[in-house]
N, C-alpha and C. Protein backbone atom coordinates (compact mmCIF):
# COMPACT_ATOMS: atom_id res chain seq x y z
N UNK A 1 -13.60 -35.86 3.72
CA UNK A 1 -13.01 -34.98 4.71
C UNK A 1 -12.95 -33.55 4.15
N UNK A 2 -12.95 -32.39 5.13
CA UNK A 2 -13.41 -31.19 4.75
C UNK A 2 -11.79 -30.48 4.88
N UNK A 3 -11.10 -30.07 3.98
CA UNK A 3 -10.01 -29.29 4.16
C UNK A 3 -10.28 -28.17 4.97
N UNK A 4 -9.52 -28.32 5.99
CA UNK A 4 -9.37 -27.21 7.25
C UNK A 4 -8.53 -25.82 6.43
N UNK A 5 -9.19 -24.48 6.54
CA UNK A 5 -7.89 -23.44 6.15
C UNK A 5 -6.59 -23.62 7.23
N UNK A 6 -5.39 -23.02 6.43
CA UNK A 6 -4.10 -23.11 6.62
C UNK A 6 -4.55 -22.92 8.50
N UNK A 7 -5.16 -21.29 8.64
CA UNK A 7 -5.22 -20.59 10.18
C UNK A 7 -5.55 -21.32 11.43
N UNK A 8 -6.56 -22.54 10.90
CA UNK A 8 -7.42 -23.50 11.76
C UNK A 8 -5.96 -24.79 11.70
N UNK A 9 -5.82 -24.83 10.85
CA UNK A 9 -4.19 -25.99 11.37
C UNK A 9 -3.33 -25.62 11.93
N UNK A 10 -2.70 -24.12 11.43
CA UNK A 10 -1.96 -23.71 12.08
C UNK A 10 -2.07 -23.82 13.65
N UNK A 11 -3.72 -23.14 14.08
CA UNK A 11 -4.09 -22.66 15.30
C UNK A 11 -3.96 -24.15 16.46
N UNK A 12 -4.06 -25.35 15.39
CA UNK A 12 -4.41 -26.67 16.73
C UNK A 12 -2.92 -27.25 17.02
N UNK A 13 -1.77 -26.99 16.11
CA UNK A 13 -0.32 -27.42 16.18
C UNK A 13 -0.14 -26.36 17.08
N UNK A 14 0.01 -25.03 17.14
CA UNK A 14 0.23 -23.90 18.55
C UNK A 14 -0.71 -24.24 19.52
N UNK A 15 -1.98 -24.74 19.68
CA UNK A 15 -2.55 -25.04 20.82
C UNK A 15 -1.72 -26.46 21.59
N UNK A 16 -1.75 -27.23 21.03
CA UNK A 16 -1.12 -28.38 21.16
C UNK A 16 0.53 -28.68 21.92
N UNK A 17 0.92 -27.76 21.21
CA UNK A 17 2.60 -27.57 21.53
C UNK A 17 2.89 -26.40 22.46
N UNK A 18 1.53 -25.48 22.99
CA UNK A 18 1.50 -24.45 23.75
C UNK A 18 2.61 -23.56 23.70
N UNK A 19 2.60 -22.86 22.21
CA UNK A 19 3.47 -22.37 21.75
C UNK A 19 2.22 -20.79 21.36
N UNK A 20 3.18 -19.62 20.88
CA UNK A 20 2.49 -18.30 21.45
C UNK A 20 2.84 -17.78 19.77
N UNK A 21 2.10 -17.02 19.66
CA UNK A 21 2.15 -16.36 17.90
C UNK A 21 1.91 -15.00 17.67
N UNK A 22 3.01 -13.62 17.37
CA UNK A 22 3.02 -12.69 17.04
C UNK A 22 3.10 -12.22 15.59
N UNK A 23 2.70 -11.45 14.97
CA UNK A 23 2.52 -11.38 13.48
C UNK A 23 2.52 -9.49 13.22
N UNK A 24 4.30 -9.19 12.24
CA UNK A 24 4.13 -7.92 11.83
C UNK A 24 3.59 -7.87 10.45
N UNK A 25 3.05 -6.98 10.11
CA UNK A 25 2.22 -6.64 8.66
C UNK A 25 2.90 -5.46 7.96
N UNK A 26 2.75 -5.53 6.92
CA UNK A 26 3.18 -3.83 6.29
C UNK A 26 1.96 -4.11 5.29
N UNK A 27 2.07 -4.56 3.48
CA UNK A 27 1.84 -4.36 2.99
C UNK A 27 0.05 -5.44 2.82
N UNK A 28 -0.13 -6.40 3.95
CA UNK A 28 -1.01 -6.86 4.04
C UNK A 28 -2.04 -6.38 4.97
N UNK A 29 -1.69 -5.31 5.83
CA UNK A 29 -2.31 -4.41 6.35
C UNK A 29 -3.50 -5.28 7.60
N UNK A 30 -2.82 -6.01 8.05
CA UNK A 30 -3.63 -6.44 9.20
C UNK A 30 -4.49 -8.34 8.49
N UNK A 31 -4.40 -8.69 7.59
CA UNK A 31 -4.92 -9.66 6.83
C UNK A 31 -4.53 -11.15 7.41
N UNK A 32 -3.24 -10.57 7.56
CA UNK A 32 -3.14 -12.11 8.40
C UNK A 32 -3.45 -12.26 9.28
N UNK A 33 -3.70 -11.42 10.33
CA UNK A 33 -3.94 -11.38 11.76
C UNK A 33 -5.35 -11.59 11.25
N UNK A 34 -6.03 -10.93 10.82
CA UNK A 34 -7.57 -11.42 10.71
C UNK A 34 -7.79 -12.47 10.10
N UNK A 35 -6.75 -13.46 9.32
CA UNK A 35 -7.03 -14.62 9.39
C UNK A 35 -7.06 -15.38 10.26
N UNK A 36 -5.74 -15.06 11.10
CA UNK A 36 -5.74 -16.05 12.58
C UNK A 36 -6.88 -16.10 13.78
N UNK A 37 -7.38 -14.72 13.71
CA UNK A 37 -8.37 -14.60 14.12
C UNK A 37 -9.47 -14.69 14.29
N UNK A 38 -10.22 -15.06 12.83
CA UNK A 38 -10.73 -15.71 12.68
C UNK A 38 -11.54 -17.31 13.17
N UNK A 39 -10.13 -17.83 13.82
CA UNK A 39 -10.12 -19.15 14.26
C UNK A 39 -10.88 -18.97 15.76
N UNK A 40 -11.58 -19.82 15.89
CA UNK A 40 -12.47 -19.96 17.65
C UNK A 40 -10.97 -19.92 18.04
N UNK A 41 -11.14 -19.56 19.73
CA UNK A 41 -10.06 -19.85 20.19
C UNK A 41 -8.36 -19.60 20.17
N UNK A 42 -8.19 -18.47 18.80
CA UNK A 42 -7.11 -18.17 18.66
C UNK A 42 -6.38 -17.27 19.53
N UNK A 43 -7.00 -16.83 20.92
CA UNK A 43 -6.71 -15.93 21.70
C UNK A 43 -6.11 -16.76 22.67
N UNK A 44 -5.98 -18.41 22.37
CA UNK A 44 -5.02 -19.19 23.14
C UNK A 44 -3.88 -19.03 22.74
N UNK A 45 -3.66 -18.62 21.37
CA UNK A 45 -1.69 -18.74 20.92
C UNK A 45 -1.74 -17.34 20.55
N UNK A 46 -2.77 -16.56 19.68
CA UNK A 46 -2.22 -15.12 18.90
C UNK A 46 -2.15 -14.33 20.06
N UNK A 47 -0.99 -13.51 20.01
CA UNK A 47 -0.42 -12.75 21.40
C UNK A 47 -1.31 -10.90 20.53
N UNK A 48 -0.82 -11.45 19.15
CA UNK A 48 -1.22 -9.94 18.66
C UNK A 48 -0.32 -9.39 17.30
N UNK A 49 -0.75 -8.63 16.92
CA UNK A 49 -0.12 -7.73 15.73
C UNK A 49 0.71 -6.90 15.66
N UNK A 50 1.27 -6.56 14.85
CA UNK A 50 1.82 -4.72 14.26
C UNK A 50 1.30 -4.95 12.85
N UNK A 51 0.32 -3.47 12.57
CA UNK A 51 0.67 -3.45 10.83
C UNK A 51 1.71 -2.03 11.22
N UNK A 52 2.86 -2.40 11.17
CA UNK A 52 3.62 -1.60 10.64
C UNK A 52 3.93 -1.17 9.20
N UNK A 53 2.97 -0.55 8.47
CA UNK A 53 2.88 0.28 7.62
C UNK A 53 3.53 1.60 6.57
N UNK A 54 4.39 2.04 7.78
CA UNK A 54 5.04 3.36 7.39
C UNK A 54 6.79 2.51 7.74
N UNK A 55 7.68 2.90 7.07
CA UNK A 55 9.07 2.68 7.80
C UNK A 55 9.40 3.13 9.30
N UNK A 56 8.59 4.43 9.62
CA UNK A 56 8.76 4.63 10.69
C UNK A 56 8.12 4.03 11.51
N UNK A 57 6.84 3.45 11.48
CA UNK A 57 6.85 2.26 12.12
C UNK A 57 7.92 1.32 12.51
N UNK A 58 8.30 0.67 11.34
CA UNK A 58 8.93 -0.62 11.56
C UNK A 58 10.02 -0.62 12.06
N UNK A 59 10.62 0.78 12.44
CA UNK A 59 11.76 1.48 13.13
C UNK A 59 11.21 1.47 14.70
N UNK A 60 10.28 2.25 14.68
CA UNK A 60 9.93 2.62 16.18
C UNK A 60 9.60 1.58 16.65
N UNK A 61 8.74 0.88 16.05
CA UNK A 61 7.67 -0.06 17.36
C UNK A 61 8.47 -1.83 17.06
N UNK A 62 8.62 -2.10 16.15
CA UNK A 62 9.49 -3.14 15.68
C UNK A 62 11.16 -4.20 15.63
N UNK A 63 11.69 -2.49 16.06
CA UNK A 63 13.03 -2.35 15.82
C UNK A 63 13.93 -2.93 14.39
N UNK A 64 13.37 -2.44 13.26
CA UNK A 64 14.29 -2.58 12.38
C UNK A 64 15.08 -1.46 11.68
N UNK A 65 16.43 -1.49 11.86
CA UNK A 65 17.42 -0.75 11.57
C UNK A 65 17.31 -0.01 10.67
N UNK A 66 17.52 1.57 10.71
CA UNK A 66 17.19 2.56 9.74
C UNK A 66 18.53 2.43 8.79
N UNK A 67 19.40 1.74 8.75
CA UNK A 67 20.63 0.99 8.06
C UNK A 67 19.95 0.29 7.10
N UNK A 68 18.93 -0.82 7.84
CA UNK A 68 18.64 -2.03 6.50
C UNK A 68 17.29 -1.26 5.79
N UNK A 69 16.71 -0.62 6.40
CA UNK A 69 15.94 0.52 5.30
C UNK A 69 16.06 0.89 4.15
N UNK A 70 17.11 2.10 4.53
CA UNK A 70 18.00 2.96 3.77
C UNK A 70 18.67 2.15 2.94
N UNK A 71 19.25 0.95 3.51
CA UNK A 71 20.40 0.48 2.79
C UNK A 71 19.68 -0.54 1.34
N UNK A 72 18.92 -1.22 2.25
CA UNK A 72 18.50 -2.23 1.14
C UNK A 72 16.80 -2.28 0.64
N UNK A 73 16.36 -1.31 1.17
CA UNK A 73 14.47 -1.77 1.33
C UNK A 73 14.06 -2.05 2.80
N UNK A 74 12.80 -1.48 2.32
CA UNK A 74 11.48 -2.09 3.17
C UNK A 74 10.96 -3.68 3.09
N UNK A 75 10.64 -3.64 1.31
CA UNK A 75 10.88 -5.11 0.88
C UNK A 75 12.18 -5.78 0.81
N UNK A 76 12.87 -6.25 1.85
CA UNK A 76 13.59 -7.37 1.68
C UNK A 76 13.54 -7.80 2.77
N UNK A 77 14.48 -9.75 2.38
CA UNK A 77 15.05 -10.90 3.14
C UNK A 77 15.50 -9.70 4.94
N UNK A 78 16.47 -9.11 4.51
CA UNK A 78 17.05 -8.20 6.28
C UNK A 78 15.80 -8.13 6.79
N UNK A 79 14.86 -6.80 5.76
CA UNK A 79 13.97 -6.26 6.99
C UNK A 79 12.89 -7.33 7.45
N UNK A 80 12.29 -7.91 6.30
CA UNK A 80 11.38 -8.91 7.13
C UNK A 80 11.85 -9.85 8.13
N UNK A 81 12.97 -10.30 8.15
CA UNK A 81 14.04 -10.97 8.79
C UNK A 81 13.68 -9.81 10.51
N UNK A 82 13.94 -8.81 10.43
CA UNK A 82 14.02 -7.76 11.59
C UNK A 82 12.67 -7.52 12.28
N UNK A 83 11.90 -7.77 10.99
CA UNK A 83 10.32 -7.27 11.45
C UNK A 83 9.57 -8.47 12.61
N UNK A 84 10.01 -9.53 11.83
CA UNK A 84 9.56 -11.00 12.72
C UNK A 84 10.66 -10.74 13.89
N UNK A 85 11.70 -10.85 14.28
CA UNK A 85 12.33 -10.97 15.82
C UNK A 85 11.63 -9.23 16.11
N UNK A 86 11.53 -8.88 15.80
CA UNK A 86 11.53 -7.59 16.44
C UNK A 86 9.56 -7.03 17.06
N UNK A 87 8.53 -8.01 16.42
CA UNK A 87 7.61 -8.46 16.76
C UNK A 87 7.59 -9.59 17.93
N UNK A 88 8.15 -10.48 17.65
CA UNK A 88 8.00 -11.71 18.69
C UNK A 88 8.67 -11.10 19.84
N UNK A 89 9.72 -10.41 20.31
CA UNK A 89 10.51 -9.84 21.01
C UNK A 89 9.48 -8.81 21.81
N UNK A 90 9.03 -7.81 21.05
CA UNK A 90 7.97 -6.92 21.79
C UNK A 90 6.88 -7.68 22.13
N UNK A 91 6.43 -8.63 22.14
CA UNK A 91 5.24 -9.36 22.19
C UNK A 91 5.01 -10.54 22.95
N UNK A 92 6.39 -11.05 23.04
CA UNK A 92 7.15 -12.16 24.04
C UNK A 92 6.45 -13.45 23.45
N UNK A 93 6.44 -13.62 22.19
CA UNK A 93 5.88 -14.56 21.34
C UNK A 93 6.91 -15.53 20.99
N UNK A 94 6.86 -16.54 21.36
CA UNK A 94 8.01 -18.01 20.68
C UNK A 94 8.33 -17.71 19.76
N UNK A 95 6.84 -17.88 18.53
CA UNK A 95 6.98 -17.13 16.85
C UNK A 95 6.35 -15.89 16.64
N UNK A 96 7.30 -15.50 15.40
CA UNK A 96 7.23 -14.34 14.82
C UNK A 96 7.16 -14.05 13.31
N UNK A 97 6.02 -13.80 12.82
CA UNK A 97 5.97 -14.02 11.54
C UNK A 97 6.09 -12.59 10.86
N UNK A 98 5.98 -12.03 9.54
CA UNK A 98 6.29 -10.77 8.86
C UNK A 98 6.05 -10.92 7.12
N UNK A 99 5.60 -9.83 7.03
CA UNK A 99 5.52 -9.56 5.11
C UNK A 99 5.51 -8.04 4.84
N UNK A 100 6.17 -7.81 4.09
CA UNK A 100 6.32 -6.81 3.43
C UNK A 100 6.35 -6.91 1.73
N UNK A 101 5.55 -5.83 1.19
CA UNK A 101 5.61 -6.44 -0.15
C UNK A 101 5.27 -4.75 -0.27
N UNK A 102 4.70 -4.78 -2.12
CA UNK A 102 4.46 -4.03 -3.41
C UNK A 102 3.16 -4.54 -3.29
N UNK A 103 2.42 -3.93 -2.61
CA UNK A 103 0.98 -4.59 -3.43
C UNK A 103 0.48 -3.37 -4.89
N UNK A 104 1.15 -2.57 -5.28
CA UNK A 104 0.06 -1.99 -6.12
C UNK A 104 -0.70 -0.66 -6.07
N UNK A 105 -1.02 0.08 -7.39
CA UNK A 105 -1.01 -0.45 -8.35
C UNK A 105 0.37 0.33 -8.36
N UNK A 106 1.22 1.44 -7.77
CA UNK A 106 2.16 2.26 -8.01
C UNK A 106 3.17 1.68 -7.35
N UNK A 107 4.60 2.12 -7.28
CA UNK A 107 5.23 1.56 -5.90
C UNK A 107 6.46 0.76 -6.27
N UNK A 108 6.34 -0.06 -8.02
CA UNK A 108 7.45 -1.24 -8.38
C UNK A 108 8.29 -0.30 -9.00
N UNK A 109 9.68 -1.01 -8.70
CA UNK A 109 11.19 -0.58 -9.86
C UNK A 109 11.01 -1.62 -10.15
N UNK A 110 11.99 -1.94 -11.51
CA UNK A 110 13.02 -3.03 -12.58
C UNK A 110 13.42 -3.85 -11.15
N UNK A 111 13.66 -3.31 -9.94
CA UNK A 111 14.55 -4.69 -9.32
C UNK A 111 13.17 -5.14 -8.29
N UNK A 112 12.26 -4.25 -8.07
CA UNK A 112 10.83 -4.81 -6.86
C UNK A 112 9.82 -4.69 -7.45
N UNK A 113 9.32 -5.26 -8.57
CA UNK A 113 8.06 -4.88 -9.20
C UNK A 113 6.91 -4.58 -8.57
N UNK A 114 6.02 -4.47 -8.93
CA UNK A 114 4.62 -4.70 -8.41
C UNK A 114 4.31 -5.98 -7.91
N UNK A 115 3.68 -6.29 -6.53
CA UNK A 115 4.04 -7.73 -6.19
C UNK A 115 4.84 -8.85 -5.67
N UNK A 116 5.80 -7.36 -5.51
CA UNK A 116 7.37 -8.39 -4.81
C UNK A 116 6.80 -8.18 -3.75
N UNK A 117 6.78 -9.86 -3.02
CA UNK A 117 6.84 -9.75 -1.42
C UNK A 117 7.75 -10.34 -0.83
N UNK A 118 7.90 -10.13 0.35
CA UNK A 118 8.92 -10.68 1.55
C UNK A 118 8.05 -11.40 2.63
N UNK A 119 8.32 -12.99 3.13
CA UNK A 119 7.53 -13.20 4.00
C UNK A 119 8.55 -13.21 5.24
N UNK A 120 8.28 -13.80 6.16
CA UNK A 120 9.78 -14.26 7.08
C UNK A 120 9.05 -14.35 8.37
N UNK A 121 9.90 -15.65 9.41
CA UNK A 121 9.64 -15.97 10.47
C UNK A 121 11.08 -16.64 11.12
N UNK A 122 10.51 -16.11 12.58
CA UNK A 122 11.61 -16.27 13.83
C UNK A 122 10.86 -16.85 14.76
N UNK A 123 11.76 -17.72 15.61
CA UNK A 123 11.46 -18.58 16.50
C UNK A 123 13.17 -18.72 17.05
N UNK A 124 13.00 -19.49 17.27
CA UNK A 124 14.35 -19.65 18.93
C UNK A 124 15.07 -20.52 17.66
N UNK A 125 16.32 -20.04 17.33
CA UNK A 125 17.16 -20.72 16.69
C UNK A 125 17.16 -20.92 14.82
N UNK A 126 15.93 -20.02 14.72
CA UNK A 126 15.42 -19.78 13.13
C UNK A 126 15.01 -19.24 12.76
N UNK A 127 15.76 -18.53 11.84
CA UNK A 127 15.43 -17.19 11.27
C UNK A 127 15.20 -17.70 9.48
N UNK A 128 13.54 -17.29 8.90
CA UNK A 128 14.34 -17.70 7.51
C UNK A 128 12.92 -16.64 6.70
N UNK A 129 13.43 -16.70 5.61
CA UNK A 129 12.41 -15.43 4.88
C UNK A 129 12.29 -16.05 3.07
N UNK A 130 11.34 -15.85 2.84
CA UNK A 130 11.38 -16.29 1.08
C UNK A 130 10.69 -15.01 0.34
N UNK A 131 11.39 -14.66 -1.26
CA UNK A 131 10.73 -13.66 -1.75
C UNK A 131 9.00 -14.30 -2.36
N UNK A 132 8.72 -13.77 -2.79
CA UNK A 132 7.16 -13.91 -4.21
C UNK A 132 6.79 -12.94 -5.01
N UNK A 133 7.02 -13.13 -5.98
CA UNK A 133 6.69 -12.42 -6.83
C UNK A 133 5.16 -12.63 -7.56
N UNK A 134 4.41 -11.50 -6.87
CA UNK A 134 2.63 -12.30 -6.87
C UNK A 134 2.52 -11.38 -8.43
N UNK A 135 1.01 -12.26 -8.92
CA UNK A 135 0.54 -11.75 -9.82
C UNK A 135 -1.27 -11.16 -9.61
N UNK A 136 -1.36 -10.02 -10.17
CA UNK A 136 -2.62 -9.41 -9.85
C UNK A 136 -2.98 -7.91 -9.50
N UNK A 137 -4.15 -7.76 -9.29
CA UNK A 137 -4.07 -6.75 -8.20
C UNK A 137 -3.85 -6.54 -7.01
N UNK A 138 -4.30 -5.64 -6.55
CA UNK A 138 -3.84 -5.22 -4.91
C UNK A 138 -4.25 -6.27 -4.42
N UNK A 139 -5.74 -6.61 -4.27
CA UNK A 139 -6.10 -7.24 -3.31
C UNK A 139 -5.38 -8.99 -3.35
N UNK A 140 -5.47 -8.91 -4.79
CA UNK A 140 -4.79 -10.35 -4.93
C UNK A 140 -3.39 -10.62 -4.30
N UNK A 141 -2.53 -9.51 -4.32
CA UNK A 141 -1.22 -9.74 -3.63
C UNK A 141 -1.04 -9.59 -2.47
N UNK A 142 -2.21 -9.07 -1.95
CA UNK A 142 -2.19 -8.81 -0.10
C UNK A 142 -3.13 -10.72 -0.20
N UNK A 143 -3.71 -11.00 -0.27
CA UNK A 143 -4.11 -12.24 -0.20
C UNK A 143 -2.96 -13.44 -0.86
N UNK A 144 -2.59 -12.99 -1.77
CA UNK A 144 -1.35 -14.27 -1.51
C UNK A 144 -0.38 -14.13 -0.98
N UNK A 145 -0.02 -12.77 -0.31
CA UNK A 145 1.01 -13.04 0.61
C UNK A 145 0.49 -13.59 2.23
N UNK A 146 -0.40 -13.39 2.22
CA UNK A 146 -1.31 -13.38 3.75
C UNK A 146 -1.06 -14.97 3.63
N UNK A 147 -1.48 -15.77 2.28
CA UNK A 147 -1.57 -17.50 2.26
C UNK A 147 -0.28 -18.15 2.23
N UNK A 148 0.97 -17.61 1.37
CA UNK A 148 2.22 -17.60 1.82
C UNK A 148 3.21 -17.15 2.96
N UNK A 149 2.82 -16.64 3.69
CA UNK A 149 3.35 -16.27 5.08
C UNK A 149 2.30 -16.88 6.25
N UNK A 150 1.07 -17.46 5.36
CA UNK A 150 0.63 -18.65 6.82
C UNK A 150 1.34 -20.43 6.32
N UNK A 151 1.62 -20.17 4.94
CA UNK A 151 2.05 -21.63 4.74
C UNK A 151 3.41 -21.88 5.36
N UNK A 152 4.49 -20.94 5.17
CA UNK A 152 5.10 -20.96 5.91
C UNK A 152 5.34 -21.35 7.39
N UNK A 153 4.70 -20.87 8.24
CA UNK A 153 4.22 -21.13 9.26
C UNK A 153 4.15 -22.07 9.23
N UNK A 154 3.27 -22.63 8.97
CA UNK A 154 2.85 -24.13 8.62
C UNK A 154 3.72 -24.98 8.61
N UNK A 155 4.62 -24.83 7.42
CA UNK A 155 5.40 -25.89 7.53
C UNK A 155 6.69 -25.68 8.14
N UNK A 156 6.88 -24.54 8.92
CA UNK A 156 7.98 -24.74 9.98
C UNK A 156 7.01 -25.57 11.62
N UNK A 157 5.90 -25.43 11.26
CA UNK A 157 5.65 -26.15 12.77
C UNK A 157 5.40 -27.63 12.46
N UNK A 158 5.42 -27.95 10.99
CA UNK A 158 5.23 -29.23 10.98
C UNK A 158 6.14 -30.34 10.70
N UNK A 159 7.62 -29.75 10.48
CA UNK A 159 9.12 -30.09 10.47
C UNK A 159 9.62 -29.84 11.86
C-alpha cells in the first residue's frame, strides 16, 4: 500500500463529512494552502487562504487583537488561536487552521528562537494550538510547520 500525503487524507475525511476548510498563513507564506491544493478536487472543502504576513494583516483582514500583538507576539498560542477563528469566520469555514512562526535566518530572541512556531485550529467548540521548535533553515521550518499544522488537522478530524 502506497502512503497517501497528510493533504490527500485530510482532503477525503472533509469530503466525506462535508465539512469546509479555511487556512491563515504568516510565516509559511501560502505552503499549506498549496499543499491542500494540490489535492484533485480540493475545491470541494478548501474555501481559501490568508497569508497574513505583516501584523497588520492579521489585524485587518483576520481580526486579531492589536492587544495580543503588542502584548504577547505574533508567534504565540493567543494569536494563532485568533488567526484560525478569525479565518474560518471571514471565510464561513467549519475549520480553521493557522501558523505563525520564526522561520529565519534573523528574527529569534532567548524566549522565540529561530524556528519557534505556532500552529492552531478552530472548529465549533475547539479551539487548540501547539508550539515547535523546528530545526534548520528557512525552508525547512516553513515545511515543517506546513506538515505540523496539516497533522494536526488530521488528527482532530480523526478523533
Amino acid at each position: 500500500m502506497i502512503d497517501k500525503p497528510l493533504e490527500a487524507l485530510i482532503g477525503e475525511i472533509l469530503m466525506q463529512r462535508e465539512l469546509t476548510l479555511a487556512a491563515a498563513e504568516s510565516c509559511t507564506g501560502g505552503l499549506v494552502s498549496h499543499r491542500i491544493t494540490n489535492v484533485p478536487g480540493s475545491s470541494g472543502y478548501f474555501l481559501g487562504g490568508v497569508i497574513a504576513y505583516s501584523n497588520a494583516t492579521k489585524k485587518s483582514v483576520l481580526g486579531v487583537q492589536a492587544e495580543t500583538i503588542e502584548r504577547i507576539g505574533a508567534v504565540s498560542k493567543e494569536t494563532v488561536l485568533e488567526m484560525a477563528l478569525g479565518v474560518r469566520q471571514a471565510l464561513h469555514a467549519d475549520i480553521g487552521i493557522a501558523v505563525s512562526g520564526i522561520a529565519g535566518p534573523g528574527g529569534g530572541t532567548a524566549e522565540k528562537p529561530v524556528g519557534c512556531t505556532w500552529i492552531g485550529l478552530s472548529a465549533s467548540g475547539v479551539d487548540s494550538a501547539s508550539q515547535h521548535i523546528w530545526s534548520g533553515g528557512r525552508l525547512a521550518v516553513k515545511e515543517q510547520s506546513a506538515q505540523a499544522v496539516l497533522q494536526m488537522l488530521l488528527d482532530y478530524l480523526r478523533d
